[in-house]
Protein backbone atom coordinates (compact mmCIF):
# COMPACT_ATOMS: atom_id res chain seq x y z
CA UNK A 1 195.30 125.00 127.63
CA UNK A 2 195.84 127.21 130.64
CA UNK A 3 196.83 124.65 132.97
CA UNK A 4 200.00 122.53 133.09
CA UNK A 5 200.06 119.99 130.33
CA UNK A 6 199.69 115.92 131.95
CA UNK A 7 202.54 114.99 129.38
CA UNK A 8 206.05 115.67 130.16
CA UNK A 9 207.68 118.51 129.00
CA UNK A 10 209.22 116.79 126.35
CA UNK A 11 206.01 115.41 125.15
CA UNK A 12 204.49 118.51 125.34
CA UNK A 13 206.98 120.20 122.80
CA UNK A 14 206.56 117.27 120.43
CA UNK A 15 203.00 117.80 120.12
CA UNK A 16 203.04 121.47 119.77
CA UNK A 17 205.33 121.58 116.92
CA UNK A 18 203.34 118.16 115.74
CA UNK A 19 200.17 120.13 115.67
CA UNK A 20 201.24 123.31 114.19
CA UNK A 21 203.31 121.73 111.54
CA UNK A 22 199.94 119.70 110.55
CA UNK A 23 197.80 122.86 110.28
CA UNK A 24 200.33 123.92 107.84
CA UNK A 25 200.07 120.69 105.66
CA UNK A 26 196.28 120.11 106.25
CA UNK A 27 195.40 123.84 104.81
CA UNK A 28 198.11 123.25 101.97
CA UNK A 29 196.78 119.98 101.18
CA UNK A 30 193.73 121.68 100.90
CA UNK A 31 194.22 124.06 98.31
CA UNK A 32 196.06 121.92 96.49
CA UNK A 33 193.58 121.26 93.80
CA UNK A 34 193.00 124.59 93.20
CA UNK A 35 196.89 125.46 92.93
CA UNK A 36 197.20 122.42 90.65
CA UNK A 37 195.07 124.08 88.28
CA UNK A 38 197.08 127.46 88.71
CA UNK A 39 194.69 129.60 90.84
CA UNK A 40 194.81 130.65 94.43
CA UNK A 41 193.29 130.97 96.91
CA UNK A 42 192.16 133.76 99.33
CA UNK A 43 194.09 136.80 99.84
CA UNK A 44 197.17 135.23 98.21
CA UNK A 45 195.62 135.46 95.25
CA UNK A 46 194.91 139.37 95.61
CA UNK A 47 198.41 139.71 96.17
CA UNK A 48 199.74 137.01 93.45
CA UNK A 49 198.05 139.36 91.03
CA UNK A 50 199.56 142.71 92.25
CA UNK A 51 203.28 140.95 92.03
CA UNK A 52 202.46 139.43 88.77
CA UNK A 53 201.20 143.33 87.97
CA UNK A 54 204.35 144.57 89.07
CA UNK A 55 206.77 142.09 87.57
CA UNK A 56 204.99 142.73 84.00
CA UNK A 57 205.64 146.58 84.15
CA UNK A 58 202.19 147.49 85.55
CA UNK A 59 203.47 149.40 88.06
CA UNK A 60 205.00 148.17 91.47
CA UNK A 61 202.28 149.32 94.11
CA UNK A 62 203.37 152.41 96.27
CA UNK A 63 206.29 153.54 93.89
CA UNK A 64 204.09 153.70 91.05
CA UNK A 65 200.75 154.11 92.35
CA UNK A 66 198.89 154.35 96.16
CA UNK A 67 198.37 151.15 97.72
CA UNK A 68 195.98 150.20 100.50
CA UNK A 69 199.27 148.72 102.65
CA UNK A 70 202.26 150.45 104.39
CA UNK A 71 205.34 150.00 101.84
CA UNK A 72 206.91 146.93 103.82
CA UNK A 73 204.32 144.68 102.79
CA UNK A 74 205.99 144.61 99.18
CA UNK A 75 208.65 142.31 100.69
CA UNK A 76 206.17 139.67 101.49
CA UNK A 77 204.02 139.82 98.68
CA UNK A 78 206.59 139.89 96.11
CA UNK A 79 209.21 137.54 97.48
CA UNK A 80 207.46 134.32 96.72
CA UNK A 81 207.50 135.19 93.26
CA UNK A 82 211.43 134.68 93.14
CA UNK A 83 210.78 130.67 92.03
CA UNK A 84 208.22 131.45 89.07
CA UNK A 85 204.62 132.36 89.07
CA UNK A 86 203.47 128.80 89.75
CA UNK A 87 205.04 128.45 92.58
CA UNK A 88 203.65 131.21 94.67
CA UNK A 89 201.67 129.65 97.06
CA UNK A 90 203.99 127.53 97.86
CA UNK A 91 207.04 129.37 98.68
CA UNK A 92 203.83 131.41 100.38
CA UNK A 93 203.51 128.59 102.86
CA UNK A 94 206.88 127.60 103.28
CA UNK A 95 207.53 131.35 104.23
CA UNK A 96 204.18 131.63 106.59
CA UNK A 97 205.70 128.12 108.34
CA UNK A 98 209.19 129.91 109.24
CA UNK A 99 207.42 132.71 110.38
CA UNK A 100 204.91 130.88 113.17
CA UNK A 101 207.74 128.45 113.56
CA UNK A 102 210.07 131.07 114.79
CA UNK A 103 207.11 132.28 117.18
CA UNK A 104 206.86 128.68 118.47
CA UNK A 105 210.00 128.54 119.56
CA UNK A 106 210.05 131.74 120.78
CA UNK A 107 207.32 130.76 123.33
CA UNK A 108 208.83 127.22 123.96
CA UNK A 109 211.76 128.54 125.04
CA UNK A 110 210.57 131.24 127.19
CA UNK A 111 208.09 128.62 128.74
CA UNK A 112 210.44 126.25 129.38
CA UNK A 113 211.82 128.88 131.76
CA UNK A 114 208.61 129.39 133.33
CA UNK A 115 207.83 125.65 133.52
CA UNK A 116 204.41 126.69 131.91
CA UNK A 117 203.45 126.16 127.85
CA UNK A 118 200.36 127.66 128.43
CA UNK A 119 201.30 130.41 126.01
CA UNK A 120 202.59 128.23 123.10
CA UNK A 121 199.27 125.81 123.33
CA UNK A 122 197.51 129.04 123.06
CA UNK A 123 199.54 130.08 120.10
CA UNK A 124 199.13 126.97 118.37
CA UNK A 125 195.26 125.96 118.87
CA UNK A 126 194.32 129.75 117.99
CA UNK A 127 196.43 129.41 114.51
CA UNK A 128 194.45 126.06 114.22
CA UNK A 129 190.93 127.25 114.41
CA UNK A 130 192.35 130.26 112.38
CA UNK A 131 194.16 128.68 109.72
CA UNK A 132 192.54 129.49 106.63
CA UNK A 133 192.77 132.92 107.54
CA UNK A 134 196.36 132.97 109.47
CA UNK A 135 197.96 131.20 106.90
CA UNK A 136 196.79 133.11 104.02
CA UNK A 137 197.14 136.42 104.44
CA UNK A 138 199.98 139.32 105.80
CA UNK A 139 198.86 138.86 109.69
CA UNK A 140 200.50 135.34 109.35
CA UNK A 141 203.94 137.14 109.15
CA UNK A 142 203.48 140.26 111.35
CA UNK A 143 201.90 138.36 114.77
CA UNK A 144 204.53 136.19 114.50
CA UNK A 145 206.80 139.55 114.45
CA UNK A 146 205.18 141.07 117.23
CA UNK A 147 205.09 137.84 119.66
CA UNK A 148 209.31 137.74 119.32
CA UNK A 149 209.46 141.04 119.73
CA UNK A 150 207.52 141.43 122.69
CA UNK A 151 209.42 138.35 124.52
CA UNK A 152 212.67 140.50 123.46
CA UNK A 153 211.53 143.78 124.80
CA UNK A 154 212.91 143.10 128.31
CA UNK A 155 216.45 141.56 127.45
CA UNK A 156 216.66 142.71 123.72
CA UNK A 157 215.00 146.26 123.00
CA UNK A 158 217.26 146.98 119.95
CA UNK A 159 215.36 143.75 118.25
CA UNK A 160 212.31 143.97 119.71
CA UNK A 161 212.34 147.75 117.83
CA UNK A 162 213.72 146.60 114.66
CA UNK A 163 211.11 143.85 114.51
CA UNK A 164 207.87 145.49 115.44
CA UNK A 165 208.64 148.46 113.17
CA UNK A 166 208.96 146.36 110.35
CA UNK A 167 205.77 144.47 111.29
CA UNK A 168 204.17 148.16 111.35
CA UNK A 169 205.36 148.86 107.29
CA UNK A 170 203.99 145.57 106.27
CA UNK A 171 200.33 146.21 108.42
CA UNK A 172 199.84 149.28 110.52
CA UNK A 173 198.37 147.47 113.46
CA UNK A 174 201.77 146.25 115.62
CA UNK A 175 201.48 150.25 116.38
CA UNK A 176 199.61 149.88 118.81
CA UNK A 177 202.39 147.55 120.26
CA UNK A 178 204.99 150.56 119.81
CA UNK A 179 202.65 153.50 121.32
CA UNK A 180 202.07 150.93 124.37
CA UNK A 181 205.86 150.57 124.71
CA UNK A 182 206.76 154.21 123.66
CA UNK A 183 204.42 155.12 126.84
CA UNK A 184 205.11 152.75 129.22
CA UNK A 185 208.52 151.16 128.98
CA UNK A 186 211.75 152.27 130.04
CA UNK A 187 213.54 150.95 126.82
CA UNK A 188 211.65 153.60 124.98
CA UNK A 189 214.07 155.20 123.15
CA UNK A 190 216.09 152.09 122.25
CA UNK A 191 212.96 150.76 120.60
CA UNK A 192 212.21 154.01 119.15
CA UNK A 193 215.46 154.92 117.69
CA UNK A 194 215.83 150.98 115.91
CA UNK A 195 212.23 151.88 114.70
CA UNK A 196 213.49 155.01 113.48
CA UNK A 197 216.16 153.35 111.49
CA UNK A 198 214.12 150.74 109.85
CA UNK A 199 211.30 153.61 108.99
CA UNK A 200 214.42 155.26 107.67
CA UNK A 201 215.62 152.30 105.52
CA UNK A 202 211.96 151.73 104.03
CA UNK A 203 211.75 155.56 103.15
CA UNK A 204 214.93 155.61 101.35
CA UNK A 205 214.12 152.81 99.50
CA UNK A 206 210.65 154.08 98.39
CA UNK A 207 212.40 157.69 97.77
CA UNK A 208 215.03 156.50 95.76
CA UNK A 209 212.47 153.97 93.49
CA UNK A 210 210.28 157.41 93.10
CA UNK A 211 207.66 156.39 94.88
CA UNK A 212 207.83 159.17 97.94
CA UNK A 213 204.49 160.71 97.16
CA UNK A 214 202.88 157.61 97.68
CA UNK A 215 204.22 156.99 100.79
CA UNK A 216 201.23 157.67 103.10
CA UNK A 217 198.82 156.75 100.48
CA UNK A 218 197.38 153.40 102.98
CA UNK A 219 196.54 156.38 105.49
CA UNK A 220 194.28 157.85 102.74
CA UNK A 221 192.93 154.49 101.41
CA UNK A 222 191.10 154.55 104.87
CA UNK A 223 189.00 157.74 104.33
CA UNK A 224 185.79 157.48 103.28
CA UNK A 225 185.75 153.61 103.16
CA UNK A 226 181.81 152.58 104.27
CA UNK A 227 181.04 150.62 106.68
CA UNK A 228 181.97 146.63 106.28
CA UNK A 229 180.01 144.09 107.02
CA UNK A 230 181.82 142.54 109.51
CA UNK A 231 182.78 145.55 111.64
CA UNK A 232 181.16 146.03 115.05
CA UNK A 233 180.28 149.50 114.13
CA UNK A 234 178.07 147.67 111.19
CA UNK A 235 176.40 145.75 113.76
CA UNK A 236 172.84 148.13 113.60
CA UNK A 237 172.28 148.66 110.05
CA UNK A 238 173.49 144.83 109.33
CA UNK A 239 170.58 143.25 110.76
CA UNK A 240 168.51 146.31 109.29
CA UNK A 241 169.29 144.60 106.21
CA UNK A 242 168.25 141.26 107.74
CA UNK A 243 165.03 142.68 108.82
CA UNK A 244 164.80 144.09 104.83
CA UNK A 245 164.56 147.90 106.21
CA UNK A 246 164.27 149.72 103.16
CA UNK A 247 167.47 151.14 102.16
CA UNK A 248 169.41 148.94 103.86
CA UNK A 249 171.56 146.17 101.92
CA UNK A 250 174.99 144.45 101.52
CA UNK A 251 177.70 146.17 98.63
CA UNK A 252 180.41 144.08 97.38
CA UNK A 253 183.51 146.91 96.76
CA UNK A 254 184.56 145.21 93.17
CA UNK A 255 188.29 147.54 94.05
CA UNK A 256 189.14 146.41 97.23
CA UNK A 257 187.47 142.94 97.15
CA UNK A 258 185.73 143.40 100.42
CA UNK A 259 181.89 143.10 101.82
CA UNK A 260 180.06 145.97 103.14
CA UNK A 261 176.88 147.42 104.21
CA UNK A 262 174.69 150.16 104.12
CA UNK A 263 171.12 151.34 105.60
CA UNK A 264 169.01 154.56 106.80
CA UNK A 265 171.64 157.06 108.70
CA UNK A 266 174.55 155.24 108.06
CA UNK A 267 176.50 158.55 106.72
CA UNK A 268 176.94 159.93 110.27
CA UNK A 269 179.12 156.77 111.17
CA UNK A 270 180.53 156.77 107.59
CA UNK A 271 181.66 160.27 107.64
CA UNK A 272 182.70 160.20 111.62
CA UNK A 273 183.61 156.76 112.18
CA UNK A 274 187.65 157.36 112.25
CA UNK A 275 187.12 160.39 114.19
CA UNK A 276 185.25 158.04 117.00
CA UNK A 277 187.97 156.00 116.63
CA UNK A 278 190.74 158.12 117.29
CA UNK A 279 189.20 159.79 120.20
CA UNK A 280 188.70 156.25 121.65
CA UNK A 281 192.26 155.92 121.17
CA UNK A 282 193.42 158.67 122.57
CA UNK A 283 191.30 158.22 125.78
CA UNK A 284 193.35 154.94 126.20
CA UNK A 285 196.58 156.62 125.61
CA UNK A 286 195.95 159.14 128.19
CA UNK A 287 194.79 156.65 130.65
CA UNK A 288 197.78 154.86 130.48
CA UNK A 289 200.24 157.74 130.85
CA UNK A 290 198.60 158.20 134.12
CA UNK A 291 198.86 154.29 134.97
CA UNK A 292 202.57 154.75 133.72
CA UNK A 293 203.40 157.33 136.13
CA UNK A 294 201.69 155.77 138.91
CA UNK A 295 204.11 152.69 137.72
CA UNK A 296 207.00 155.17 138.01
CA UNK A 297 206.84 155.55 142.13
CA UNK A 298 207.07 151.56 142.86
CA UNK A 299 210.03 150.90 144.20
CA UNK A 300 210.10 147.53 141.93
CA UNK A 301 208.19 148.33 138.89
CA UNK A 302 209.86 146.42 135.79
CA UNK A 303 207.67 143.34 136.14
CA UNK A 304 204.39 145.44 136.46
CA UNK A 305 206.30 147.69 133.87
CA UNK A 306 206.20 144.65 131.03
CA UNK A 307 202.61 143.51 131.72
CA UNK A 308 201.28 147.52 131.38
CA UNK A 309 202.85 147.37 128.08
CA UNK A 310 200.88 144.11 127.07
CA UNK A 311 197.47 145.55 128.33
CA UNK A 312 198.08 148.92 126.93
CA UNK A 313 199.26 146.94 123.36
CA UNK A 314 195.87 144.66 124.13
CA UNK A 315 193.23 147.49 124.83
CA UNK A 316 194.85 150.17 121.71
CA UNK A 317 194.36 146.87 119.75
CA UNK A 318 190.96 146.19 120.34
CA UNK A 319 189.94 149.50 120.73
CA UNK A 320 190.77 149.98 116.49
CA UNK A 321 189.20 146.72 116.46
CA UNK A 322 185.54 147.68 117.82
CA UNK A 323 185.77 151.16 117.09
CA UNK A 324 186.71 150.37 113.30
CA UNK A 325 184.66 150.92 110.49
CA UNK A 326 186.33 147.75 108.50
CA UNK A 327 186.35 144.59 110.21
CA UNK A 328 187.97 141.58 109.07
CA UNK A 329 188.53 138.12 110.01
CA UNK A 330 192.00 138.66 110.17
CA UNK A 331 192.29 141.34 113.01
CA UNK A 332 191.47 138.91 115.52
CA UNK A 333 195.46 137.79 114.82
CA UNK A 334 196.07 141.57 116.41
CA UNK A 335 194.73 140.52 119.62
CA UNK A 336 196.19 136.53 119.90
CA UNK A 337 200.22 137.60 119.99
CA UNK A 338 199.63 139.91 122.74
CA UNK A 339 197.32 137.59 124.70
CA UNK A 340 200.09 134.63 124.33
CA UNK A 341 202.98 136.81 125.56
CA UNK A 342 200.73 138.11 128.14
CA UNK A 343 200.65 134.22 129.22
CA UNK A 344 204.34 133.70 128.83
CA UNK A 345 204.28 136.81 131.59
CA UNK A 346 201.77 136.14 133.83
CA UNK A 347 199.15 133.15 133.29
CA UNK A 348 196.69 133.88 135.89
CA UNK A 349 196.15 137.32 134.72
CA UNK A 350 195.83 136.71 131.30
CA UNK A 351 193.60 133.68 131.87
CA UNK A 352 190.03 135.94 131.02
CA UNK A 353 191.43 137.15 127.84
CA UNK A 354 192.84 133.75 127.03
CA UNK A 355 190.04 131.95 127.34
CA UNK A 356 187.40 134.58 125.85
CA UNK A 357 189.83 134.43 122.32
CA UNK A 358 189.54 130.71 122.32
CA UNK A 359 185.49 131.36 121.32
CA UNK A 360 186.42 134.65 119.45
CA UNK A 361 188.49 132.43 117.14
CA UNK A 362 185.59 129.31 116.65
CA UNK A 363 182.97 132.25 116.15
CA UNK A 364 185.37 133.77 113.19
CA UNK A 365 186.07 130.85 111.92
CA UNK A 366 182.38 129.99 111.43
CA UNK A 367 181.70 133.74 109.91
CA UNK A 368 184.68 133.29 107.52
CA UNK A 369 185.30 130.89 105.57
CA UNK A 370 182.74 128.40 106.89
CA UNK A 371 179.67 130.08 106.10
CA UNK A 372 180.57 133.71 104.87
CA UNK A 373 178.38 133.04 101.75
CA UNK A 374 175.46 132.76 104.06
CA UNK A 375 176.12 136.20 105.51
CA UNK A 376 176.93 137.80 102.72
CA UNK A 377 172.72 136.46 101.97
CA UNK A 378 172.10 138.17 105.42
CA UNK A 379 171.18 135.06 107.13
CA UNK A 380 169.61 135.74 110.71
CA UNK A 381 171.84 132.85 112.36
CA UNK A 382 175.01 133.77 110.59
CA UNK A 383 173.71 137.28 111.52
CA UNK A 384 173.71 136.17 115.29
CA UNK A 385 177.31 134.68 115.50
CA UNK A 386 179.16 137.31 113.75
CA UNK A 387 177.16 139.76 116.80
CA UNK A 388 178.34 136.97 119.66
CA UNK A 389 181.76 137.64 118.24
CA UNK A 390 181.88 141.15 118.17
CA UNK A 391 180.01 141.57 121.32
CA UNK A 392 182.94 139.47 122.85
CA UNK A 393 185.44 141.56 121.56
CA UNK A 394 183.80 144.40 123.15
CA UNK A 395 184.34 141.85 126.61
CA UNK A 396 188.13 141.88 125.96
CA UNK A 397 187.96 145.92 125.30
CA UNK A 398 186.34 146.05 128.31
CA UNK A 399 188.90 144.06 130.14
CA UNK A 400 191.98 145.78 129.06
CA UNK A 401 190.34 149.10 129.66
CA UNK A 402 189.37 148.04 133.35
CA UNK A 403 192.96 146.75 134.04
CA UNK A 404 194.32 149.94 132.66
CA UNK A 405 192.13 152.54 134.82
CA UNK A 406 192.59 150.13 137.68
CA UNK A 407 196.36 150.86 137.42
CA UNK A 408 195.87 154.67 137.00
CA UNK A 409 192.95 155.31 139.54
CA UNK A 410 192.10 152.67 142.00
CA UNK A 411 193.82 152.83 145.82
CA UNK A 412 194.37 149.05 145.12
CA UNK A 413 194.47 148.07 141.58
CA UNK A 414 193.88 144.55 139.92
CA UNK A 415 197.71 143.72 140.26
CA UNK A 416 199.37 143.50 137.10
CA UNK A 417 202.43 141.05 136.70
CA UNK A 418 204.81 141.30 139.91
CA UNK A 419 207.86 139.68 138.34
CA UNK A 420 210.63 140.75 135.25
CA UNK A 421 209.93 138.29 131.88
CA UNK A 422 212.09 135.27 131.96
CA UNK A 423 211.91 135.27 135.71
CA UNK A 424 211.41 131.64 136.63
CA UNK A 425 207.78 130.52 138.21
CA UNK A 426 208.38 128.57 141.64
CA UNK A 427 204.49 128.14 142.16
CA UNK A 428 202.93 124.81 141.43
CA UNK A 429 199.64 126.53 141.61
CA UNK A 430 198.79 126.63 137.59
């Protein structure tokens, strides 16, 4: 995956698109049955049922009532509706398969360049051991956002900002992608002031549909949330309910369809959770203005410049990861567009992160869907792999954070990338 494919380049395309186009058909094919008898499945189904809602004068979510997503996230989950009811998880697909198709090329193309396809193998074997999760639910159209618009940030800031703030109003998470940017690059305020437009555009909207008061409302959805089962934080009083600790069990929230858990001094975390959060990222922030002005006095710094960006992106990312109170199988699709432009920049510096996602994927895979039913029975083994996967994404914290403070402290920091994006590789070496 991180070496130079034995096929020719040629070849090599051909499979990629080969491969992803079969994870598409294999996962449709396999909810076929259930679509044939007019359900669906997953998260599509959450969100069939708030566009059927909508469409039957229930109330469209955020104009007529808070919603747990930014406002943006309308367009996705009401568009497939445009063919009929029955067909909504199929134009789902068929939507989901432009969007990683676009991000495909995206990488092709830029690794063609670089005579390396490291990234796009990446891309496409993560969204493989991912798929039930990538393909069915809003990260499968805002990673794909984020990966174009961070291989446009260089040569294209004007659609790299239109294209990551419109990821941000459909999930809030591509923010960390902006603040990284806002910080680091140089094409700040052309990013900024297209991301000002679109947030512009998507207020409007919401204003003039009367929905302006529940504008912010995903910001409060967050408050007061316990702790899910799958979150890092959960980690301790999760295998207190294992052990059968009195007090501590799993809850299923009935309102927001999710799993979560709950044990002996849990209300400390509950209640200051966010708060730990948020000071986490704001530690990371300030470390990387100080790596950004450092940047500032090389004589050369654009390449170094980009690959800051990506860390800083990487470590905000899974810093709201592991410091989050909700954890879902979906946020590891946060991480995996960074990591494969970080390989389009520079492969041997994005190898560790790379290769730790490969097992962070396989492990999340086996939580959820493979055996989530297990968990959710607080099975010790189940237990175990959900802790190996967390406990990795604490590795690839701890990574980012150490090539951050590297490049704001250290006499001789762990280089970061030394050449622009798109700049040709002349090194056989990987």
């Amino acid at each position: 995956m991180l070496v130079r494919s034995p096929l020719r380049p040629e070849r090599t395309t051909v499979v990629l698109w080969f491969v992803m186009i079969l994870t598409h058909v294999v996962i449709f094919v396999a909810v076929l049955p259930e679509m044939l008898e007019g359900q669906f499945v997953g998260d599509v189904n959450v969100y069939s049922n708030w566009a059927t809602k909508a469409l039957e004068g229930g109330g469209w979510p955020v104009f007529a009532h808070d919603w747990v997503y930014p406002a943006g996230a309308l367009l996705p989950v009401m568009l497939p509706k445009v063919f009929g009811p029955h067909l909504y998880q199929v134009v789902w697909f068929v939507l989901i398969l432009i969007a990683n198709s676009v991000a495909l090329w995206g990488l092709i193309r830029w690794g063609r360049k670089l005579r390396n396809q490291s990234a796009a193998m990446f891309w496409v074997l993560t969204i493989a051991i991912m798929s039930p999760v990538a393909l069915l639910r809003l990260e499968g159209f805002t990673a794909p956002a984020v990966i174009i618009g961070l291989l446009f940030l260089a040569t294209r800031p004007k659609i790299a900002g239109v294209l990551l703030a419109a990821a941000t109003w459909i999930k809030v998470w591509p923010a960390a992608v902006l603040v990284s940017i806002v910080i680091v690059s140089t094409k700040r305020w052309l990013v900024v002031a297209m991301g000002a437009v679109v947030t512009v555009v998507v207020v409007a909207v919401v204003w003039i549909g009367g929905g302006i008061h529940h504008i912010t409302s995903f910001v409060n959805a967050q408050n007061g949330r316990p702790l899910q089962i799958e979150a890092t934080l959960s980690t301790p009083w999760l295998w207190m309910a294992v052990f059968h600790v009195p007090g501590a069990h799993h809850i299923h929230d009935t309102a927001l369809v999710t799993e979560e858990i709950t044990g002996p001094g849990d209300k400390w975390m509950v209640d200051n959770g966010t708060y730990l959060m948020l000071g986490v990222l704001a530690a990371i922030m300030v470390v990387l203005v100080i790596a950004t002005k450092r940047l500032s006095r090389l004589t050369h710094p654009m390449g170094k410049e980009v690959d800051l960006v990506l860390v800083g992106a990487f470590a905000l990312a899974s810093a709201f990861i592991v410091f989050n109170k909700v954890g879902s199988p979906q946020y590891m699709l946060w991480l995996t567009p960074i990591v494969a432009v970080g390989l389009v920049i520079r492969p041997p510096d994005w190898k560790v992160p790379a290769i730790l996602m490969i097992p962070i994927a396989v492990l999340t895979t086996l939580v959820f869907p493979c055996f989530y039913n297990s968990l959710l029975d607080l099975d010790p083994l189940l237990a175990a792999i959900l802790g190996a996967r967390n406990l990795l994404l604490v590795v690839v914290l701890g990574w980012s954070v150490v090539k951050i403070c590297s490049a704001a402290f250290v006499t001789h920091p762990i280089p970061l990338g030394t050449r622009p994006l798109g700049t040709p590789i002349r090194s056989t070496s990987y």
